[in-house]
PDB file of N, CA and C in Angstrom:
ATOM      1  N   UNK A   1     -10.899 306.071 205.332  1.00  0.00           N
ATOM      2  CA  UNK A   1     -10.687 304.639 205.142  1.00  0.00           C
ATOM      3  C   UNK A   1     -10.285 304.335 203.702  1.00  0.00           C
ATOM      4  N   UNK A   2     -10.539 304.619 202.771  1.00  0.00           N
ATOM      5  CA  UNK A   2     -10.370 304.546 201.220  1.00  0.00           C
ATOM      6  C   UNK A   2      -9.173 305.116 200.876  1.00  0.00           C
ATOM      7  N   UNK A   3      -8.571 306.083 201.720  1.00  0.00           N
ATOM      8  CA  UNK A   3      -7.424 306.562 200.893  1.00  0.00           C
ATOM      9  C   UNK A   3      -6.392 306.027 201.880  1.00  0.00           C
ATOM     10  N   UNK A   4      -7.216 304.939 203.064  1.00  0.00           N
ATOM     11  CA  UNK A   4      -5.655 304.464 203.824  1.00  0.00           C
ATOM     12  C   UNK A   4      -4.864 303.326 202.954  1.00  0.00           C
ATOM     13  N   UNK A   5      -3.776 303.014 202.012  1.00  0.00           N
ATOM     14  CA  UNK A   5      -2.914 302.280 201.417  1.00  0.00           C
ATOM     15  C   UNK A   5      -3.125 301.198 202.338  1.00  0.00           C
ATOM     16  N   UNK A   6      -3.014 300.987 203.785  1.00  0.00           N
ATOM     17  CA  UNK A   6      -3.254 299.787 204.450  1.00  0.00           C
ATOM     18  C   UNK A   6      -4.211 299.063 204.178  1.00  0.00           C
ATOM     19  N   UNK A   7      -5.648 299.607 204.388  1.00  0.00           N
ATOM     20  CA  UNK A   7      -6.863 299.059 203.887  1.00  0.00           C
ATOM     21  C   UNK A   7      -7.531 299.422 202.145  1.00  0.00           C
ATOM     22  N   UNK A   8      -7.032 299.601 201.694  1.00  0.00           N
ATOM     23  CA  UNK A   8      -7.393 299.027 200.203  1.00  0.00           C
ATOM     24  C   UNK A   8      -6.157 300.220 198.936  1.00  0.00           C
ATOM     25  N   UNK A   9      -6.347 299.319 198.119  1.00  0.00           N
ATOM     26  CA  UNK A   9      -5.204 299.564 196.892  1.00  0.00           C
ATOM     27  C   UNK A   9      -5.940 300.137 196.110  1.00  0.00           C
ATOM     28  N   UNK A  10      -5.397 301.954 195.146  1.00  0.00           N
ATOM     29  CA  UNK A  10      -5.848 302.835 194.809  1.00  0.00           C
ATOM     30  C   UNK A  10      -4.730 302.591 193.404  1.00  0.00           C
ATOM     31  N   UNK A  11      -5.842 302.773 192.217  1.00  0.00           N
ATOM     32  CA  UNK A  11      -5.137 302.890 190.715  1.00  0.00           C
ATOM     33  C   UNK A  11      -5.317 303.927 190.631  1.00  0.00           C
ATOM     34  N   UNK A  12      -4.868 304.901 189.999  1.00  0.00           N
ATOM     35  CA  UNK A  12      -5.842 306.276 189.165  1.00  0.00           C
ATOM     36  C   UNK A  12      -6.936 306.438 190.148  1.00  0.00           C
ATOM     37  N   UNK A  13      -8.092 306.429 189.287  1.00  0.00           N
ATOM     38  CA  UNK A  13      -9.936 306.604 190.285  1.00  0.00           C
ATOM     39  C   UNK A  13     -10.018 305.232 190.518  1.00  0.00           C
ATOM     40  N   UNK A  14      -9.567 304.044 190.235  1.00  0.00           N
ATOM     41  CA  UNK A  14     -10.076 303.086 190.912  1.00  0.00           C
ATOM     42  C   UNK A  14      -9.305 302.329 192.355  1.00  0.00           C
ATOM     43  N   UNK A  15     -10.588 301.571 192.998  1.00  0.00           N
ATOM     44  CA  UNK A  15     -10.285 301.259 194.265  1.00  0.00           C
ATOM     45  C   UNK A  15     -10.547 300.144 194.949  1.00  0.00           C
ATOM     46  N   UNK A  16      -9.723 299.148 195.328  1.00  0.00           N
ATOM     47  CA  UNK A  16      -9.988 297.747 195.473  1.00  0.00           C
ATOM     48  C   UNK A  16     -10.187 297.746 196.851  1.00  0.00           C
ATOM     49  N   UNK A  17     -11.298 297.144 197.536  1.00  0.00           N
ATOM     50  CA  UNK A  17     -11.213 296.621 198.895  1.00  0.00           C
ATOM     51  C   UNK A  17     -10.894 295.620 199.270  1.00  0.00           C
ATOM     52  N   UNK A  18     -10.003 295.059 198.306  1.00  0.00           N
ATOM     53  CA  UNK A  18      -9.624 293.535 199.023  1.00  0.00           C
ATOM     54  C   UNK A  18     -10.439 293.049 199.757  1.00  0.00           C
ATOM     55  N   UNK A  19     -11.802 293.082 199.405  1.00  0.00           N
ATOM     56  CA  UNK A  19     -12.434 292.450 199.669  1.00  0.00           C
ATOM     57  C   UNK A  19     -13.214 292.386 200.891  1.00  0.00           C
ATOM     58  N   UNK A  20     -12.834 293.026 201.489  1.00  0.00           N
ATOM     59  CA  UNK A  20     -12.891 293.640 203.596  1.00  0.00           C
ATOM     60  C   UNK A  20     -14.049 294.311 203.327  1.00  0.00           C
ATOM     61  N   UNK A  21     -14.800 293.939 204.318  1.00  0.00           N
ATOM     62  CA  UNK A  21     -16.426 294.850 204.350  1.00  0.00           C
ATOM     63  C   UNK A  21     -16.358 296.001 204.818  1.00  0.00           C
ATOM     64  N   UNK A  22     -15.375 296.127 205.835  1.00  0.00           N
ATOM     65  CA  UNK A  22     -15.089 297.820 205.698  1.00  0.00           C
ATOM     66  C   UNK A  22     -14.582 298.980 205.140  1.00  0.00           C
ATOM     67  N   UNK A  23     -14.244 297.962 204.212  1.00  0.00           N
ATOM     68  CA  UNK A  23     -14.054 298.744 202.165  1.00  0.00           C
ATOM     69  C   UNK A  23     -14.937 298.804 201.689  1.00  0.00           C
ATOM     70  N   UNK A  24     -15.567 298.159 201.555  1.00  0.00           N
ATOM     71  CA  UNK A  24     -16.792 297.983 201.193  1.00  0.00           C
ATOM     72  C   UNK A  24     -17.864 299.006 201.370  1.00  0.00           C
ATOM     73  N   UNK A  25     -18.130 299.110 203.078  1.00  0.00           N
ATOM     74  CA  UNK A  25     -19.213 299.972 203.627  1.00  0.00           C
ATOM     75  C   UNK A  25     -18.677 301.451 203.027  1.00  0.00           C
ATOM     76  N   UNK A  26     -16.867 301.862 203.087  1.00  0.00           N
ATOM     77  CA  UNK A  26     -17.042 302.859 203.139  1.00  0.00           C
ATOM     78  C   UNK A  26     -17.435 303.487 201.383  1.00  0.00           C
ATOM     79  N   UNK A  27     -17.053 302.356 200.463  1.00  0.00           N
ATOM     80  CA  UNK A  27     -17.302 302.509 199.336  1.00  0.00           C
ATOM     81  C   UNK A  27     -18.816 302.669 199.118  1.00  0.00           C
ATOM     82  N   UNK A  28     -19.401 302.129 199.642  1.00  0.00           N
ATOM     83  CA  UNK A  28     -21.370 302.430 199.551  1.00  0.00           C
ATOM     84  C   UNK A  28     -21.439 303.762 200.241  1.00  0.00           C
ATOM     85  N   UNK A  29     -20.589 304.059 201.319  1.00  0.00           N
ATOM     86  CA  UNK A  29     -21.393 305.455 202.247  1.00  0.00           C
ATOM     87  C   UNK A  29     -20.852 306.267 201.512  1.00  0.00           C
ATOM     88  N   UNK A  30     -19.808 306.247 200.453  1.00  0.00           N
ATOM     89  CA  UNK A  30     -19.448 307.412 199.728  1.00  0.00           C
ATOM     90  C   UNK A  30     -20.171 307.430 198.358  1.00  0.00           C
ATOM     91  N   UNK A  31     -20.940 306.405 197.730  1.00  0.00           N
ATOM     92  CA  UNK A  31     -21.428 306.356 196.800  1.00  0.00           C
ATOM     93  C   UNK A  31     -22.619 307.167 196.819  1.00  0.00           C
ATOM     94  N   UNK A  32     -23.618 306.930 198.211  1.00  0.00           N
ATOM     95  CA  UNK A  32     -24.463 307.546 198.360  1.00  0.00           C
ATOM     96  C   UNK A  32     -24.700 309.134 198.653  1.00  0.00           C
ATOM     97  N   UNK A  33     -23.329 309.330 198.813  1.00  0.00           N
ATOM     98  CA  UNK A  33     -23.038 311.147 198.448  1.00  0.00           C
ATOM     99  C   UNK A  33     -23.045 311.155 197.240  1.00  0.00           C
ATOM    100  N   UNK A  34     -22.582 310.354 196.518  1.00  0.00           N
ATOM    101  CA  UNK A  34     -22.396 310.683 194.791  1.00  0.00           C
ATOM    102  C   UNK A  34     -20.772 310.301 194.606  1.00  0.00           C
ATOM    103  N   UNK A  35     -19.741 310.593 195.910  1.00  0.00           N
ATOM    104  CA  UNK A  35     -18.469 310.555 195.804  1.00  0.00           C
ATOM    105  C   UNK A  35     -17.988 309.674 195.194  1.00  0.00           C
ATOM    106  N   UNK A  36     -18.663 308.006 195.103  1.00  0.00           N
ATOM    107  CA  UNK A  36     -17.542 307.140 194.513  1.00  0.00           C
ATOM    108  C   UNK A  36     -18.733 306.267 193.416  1.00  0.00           C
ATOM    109  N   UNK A  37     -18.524 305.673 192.434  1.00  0.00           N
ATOM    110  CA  UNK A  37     -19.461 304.823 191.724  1.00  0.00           C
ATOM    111  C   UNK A  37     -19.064 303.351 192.301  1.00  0.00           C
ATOM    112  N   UNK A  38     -19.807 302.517 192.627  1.00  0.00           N
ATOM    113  CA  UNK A  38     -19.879 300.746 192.801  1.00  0.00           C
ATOM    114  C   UNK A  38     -19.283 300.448 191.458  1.00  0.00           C
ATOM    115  N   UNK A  39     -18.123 299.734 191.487  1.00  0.00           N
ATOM    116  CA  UNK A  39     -18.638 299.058 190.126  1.00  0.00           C
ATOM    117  C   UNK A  39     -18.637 297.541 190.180  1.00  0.00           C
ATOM    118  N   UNK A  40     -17.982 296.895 191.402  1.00  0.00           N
ATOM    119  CA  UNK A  40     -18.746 295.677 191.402  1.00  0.00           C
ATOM    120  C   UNK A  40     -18.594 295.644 193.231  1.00  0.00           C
ATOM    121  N   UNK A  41     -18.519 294.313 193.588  1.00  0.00           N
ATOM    122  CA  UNK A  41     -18.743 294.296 195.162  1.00  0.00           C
ATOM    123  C   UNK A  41     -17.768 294.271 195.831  1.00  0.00           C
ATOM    124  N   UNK A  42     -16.202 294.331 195.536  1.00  0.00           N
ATOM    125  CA  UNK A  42     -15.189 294.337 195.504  1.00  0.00           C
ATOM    126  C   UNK A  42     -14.308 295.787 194.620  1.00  0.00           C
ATOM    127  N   UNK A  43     -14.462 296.265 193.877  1.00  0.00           N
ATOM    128  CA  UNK A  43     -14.206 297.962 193.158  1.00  0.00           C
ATOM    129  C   UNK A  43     -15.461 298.706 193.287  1.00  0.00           C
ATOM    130  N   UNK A  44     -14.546 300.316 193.412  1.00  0.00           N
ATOM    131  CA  UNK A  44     -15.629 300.981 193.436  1.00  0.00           C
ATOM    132  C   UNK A  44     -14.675 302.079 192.297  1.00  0.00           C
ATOM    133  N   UNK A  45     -14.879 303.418 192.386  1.00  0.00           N
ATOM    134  CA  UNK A  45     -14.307 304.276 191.244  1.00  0.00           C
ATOM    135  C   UNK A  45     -14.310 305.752 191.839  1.00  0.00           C
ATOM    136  N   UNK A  46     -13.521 306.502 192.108  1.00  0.00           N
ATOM    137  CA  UNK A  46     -14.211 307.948 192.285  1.00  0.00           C
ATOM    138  C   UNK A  46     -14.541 308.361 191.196  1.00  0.00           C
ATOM    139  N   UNK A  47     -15.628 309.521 191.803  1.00  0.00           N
ATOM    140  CA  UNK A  47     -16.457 310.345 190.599  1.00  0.00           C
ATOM    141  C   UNK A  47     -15.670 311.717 190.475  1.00  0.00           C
ATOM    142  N   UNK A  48     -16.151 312.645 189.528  1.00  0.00           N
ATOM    143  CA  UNK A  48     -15.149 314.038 189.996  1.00  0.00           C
ATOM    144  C   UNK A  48     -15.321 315.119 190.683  1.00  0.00           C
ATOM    145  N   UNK A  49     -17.026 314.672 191.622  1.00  0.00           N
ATOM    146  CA  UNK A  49     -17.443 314.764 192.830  1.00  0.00           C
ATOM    147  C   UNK A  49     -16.598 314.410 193.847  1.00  0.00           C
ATOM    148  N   UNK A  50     -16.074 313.300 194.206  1.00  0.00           N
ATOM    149  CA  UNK A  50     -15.469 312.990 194.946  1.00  0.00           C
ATOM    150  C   UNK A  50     -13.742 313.184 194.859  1.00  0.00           C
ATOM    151  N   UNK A  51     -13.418 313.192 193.292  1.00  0.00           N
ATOM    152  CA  UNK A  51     -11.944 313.993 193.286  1.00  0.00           C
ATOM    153  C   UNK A  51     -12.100 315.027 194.154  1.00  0.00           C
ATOM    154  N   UNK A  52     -12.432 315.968 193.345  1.00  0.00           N
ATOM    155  CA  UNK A  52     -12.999 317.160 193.858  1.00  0.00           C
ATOM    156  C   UNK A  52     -12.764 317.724 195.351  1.00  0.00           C
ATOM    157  N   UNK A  53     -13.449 316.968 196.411  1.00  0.00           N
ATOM    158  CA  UNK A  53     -13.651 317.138 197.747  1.00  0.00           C
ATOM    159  C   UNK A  53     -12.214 316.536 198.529  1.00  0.00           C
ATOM    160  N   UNK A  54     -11.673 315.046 197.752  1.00  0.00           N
ATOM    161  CA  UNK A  54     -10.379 315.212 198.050  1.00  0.00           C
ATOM    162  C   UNK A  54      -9.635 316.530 198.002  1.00  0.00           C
ATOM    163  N   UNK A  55      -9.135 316.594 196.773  1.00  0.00           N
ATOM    164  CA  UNK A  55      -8.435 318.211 196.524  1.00  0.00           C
ATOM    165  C   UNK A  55      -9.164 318.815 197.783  1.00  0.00           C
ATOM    166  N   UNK A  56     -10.066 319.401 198.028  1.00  0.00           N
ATOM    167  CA  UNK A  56     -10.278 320.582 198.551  1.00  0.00           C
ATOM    168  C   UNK A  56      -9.914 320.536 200.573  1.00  0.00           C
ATOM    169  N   UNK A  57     -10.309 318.706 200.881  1.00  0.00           N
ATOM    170  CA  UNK A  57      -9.260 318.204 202.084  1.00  0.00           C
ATOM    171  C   UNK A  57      -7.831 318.395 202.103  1.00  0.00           C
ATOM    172  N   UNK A  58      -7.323 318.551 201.173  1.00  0.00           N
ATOM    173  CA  UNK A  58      -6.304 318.696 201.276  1.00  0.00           C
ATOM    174  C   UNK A  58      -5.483 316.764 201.044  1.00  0.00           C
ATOM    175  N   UNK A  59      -6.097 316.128 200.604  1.00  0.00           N
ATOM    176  CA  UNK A  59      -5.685 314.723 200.767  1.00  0.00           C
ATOM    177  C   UNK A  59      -4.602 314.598 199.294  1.00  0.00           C
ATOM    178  N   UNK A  60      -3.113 314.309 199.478  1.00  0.00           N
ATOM    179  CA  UNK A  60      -2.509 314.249 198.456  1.00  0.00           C
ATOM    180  C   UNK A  60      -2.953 312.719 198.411  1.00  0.00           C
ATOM    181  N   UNK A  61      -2.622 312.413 196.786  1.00  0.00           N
ATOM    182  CA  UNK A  61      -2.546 311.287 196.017  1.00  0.00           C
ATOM    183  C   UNK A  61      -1.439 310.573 196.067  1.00  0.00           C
ATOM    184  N   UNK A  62      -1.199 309.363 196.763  1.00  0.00           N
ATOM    185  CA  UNK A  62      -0.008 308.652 196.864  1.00  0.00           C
ATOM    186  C   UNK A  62       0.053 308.123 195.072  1.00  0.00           C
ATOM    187  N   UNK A  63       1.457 307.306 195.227  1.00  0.00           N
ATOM    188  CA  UNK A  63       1.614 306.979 193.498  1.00  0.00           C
ATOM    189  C   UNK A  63       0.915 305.829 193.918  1.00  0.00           C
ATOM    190  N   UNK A  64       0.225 305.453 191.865  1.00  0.00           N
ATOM    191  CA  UNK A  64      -0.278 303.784 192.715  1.00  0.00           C
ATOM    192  C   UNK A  64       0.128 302.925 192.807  1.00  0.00           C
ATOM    193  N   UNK A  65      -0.331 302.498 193.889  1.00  0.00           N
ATOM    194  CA  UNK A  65      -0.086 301.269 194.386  1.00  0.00           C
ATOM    195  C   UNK A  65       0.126 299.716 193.777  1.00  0.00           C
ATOM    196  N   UNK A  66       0.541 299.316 193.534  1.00  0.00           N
ATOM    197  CA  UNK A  66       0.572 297.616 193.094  1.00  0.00           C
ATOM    198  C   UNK A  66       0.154 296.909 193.872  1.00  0.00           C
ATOM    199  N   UNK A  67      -1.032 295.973 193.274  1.00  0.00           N
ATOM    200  CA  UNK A  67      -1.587 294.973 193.591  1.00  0.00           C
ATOM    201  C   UNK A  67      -0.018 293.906 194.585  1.00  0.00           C
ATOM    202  N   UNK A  68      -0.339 293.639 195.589  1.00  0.00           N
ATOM    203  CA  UNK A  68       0.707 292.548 195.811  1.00  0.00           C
ATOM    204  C   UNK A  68       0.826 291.326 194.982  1.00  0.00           C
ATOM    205  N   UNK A  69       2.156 291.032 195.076  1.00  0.00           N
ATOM    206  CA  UNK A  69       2.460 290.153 194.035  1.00  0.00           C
ATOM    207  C   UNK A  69       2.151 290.576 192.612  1.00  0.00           C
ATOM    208  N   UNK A  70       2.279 291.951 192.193  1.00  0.00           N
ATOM    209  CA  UNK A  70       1.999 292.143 190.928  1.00  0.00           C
ATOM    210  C   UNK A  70       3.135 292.193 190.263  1.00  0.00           C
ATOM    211  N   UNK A  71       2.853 292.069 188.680  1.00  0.00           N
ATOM    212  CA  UNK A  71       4.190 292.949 188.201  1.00  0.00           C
ATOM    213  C   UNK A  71       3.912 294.091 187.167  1.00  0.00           C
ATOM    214  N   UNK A  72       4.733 295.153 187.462  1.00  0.00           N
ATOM    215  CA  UNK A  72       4.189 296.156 186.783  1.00  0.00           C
ATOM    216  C   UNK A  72       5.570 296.773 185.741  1.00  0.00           C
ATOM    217  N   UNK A  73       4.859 296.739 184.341  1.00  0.00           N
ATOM    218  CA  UNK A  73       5.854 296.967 182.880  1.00  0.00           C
ATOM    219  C   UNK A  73       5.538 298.221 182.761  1.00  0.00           C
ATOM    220  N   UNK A  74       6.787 298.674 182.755  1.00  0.00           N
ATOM    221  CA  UNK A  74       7.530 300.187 182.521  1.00  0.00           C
ATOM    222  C   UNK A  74       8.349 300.235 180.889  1.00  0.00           C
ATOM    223  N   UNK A  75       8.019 301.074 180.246  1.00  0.00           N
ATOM    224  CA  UNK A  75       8.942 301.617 179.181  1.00  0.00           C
ATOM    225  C   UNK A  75       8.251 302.482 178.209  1.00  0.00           C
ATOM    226  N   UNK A  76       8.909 302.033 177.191  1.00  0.00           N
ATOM    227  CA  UNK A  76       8.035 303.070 175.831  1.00  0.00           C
ATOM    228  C   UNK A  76       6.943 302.091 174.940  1.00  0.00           C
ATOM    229  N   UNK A  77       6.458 302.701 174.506  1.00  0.00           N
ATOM    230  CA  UNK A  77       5.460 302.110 173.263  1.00  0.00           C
ATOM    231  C   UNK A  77       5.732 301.585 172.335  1.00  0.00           C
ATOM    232  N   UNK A  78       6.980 302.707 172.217  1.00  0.00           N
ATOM    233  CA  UNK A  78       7.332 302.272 170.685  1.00  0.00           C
ATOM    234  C   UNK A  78       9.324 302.838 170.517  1.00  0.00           C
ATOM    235  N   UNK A  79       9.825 302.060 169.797  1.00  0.00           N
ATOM    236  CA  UNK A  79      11.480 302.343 169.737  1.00  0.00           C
ATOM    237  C   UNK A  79      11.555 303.859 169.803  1.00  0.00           C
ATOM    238  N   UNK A  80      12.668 303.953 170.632  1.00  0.00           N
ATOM    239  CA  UNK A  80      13.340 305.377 169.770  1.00  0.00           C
ATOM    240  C   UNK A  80      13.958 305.323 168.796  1.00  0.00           C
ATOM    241  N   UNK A  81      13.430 306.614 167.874  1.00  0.00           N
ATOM    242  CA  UNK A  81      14.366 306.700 166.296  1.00  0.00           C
ATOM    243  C   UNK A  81      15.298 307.210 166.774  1.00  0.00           C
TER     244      UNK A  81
END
């Protein structure tokens, strides 16, 4: 459920349930392995417990995702010399 793109949006380790309680639940039933940290009632975070066990499923990492309606800035930091 966490790594379906349909039901919730994945940054890096973090993971939004939009809010859906069945983001939610699965974010608590994985916490309580150790796999993911809460960090509020709506995000949760993987641990590198739970990286970990990905990798070893075999679950590739899609790129992330954008919030809908987001906008996301691409470039450099700083000029090229």
């Amino acid at each position: 459920m966490v790594h379906q793109p349909q039901y919730e949006y994945e940054y890096e380790d973090d993971v939004d349930t939009l809010a859906e309680s069945a983001g939610q639940l699965a974010i608590q039933a994985l916490a309580d392995f150790g796999l993911m940290e809460i960090v509020d009632s709506r995000f949760g975070r993987w641990t590198e417990a739970g990286k970990k066990l990905s990798e070893e499923i075999g679950y590739v990492k899609h790129k992330p995702t954008a919030y809908p309606g987001s906008i996301r800035l691409t470039g450099r930091s700083e000029p090229e010399k």
